[in-house]
Protein backbone atom coordinates (compact mmCIF):
# COMPACT_ATOMS: atom_id res chain seq x y z
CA UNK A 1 120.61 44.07 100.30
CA UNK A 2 123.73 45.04 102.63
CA UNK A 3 122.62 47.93 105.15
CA UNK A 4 125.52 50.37 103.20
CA UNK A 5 123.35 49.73 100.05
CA UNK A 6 120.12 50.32 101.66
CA UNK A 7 121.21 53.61 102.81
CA UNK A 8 123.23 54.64 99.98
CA UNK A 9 119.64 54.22 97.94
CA UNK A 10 117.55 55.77 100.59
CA UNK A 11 120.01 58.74 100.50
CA UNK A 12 119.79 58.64 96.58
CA UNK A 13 116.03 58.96 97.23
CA UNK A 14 116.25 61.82 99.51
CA UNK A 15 118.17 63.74 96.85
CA UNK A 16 116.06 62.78 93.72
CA UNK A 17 112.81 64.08 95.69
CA UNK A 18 114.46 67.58 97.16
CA UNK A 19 115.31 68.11 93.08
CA UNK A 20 112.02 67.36 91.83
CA UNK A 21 110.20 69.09 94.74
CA UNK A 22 112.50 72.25 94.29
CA UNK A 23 111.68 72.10 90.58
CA UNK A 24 108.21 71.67 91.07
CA UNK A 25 108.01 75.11 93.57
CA UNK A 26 109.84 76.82 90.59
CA UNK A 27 107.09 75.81 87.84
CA UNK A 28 104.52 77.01 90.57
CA UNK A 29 106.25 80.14 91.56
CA UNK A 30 106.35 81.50 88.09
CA UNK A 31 103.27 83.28 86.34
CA UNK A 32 103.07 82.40 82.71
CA UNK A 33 104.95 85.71 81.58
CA UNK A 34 107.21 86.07 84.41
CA UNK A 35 111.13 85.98 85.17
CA UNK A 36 113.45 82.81 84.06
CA UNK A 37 114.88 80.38 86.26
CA UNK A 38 118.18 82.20 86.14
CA UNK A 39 116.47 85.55 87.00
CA UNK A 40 114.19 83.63 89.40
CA UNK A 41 117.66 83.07 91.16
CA UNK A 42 118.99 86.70 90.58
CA UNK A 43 115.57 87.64 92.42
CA UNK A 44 115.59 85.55 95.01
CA UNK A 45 119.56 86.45 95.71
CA UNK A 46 118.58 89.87 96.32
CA UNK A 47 115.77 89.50 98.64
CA UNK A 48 117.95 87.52 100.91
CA UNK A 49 121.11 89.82 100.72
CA UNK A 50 119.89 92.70 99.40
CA UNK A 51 121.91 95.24 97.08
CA UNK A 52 124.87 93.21 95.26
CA UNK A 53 127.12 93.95 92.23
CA UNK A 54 126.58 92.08 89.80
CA UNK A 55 130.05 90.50 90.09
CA UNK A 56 128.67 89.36 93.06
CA UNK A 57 125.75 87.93 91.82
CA UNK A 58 127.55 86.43 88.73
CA UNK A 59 130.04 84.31 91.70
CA UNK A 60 126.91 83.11 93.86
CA UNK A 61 125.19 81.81 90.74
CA UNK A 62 128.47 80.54 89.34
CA UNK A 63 128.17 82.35 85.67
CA UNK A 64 130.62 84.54 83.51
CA UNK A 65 129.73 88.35 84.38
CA UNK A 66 128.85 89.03 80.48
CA UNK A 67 125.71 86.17 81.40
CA UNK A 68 125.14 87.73 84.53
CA UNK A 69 124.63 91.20 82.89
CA UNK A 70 122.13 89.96 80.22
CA UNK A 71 119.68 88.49 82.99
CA UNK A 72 120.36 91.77 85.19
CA UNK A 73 120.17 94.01 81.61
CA UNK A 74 116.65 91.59 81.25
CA UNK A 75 115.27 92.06 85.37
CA UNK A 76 115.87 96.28 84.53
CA UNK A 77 113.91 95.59 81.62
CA UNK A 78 111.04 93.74 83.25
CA UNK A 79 111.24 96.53 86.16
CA UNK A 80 112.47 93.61 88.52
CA UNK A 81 115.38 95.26 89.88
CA UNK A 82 117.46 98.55 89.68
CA UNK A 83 121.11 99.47 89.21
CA UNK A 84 122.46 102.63 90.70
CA UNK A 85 126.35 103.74 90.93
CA UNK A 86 127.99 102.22 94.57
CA UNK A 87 128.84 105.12 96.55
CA UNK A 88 131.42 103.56 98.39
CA UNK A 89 133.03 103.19 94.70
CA UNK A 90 131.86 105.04 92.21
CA UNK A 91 132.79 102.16 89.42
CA UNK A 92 130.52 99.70 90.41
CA UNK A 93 127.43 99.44 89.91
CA UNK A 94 124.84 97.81 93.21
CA UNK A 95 121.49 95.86 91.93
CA UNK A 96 118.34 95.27 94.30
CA UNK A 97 115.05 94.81 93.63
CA UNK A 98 112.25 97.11 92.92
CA UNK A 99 109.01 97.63 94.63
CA UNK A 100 107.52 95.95 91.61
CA UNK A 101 110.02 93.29 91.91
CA UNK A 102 109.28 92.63 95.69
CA UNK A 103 105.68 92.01 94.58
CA UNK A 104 106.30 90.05 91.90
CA UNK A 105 108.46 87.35 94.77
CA UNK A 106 105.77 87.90 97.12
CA UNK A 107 102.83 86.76 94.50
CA UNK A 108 105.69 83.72 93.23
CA UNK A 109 105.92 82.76 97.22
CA UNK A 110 101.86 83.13 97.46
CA UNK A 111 101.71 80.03 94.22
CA UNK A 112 104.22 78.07 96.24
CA UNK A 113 102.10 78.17 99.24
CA UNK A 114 98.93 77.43 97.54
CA UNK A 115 100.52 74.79 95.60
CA UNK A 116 101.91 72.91 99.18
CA UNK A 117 98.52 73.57 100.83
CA UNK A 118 96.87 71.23 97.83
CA UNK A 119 98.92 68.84 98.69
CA UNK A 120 99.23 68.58 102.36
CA UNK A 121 95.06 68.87 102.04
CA UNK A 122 95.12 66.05 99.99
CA UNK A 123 96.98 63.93 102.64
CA UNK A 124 94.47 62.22 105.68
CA UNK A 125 95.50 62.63 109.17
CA UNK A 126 98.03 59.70 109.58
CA UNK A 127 99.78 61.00 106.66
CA UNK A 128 100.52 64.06 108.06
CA UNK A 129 101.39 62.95 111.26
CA UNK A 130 104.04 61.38 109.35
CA UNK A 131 105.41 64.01 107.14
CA UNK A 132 105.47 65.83 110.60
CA UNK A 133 107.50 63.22 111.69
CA UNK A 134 109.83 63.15 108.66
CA UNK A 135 110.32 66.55 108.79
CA UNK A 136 111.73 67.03 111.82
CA UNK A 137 114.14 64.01 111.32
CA UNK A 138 115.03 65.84 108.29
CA UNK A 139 115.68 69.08 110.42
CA UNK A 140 117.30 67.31 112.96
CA UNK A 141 119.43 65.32 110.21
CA UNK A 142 120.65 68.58 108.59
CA UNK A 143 120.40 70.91 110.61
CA UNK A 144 118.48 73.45 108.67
């Protein structure tokens, strides 16, 4: 196998575990009665950036606003988040999260966490010396 090849599979290989591994933390984040994966998103989106429109939140998650006001209409429902008139312009309308809501992304973060401490327990020394290791190449790599 040419070197181009070899690294065009290993990078293939990098991608297909970051999508299963992200997709994994979803399925543990959520509680059996809790928020979509497109309200998962919504919620998330506001804890990092706090109050939005939902215009706004409709061009980060690249959806029509009509979609984006269902899952927001939903999150209201569920007591996730909360709408109130933008001062700064009294036709929109900002969305954040709720105390409720904050809770609800704390307990999802708290099933992550248990979920990766399973794992990394279930790894022996060596092997996570070497995820260490990996890691930080990873960080270094991409600078994230």
């Amino acid at each position: 196998m040419a070197q181009g090849e070899d690294i065009a599979e290993l990078a293939e290989s990098v991608r297909l575990m970051t999508y299963r591994m992200a997709r994994r933390l979803r399925v543990e984040a959520q509680a059996p009665d809790e928020w979509t994966t497109a309200q998962d998103a919504v919620v998330f989106m506001l804890d990092r950036s706090g109050e939005l429109s939902s215009a706004d939140l409709a061009r980060s998650e690249g959806v029509t606003a009509q979609a984006m006001s269902v899952t927001v209409k939903r999150l209201i429902e569920l007591g996730i988040v909360d709408r109130r008139t933008d001062p700064a312009d009294g036709r929109r309308s900002l969305i954040s999260l709720t105390e409720a809501g904050r809770a609800s992304l704390s307990a999802a973060r708290a099933r992550k966490h248990q979920w990766l401490m399973q794992y990394v327990c279930s790894l022996d020394d060596v092997q996570r010396e070497e995820l260490r290791r990996v890691l930080a190449s990873l960080e270094t790599a991409t600078g994230i």
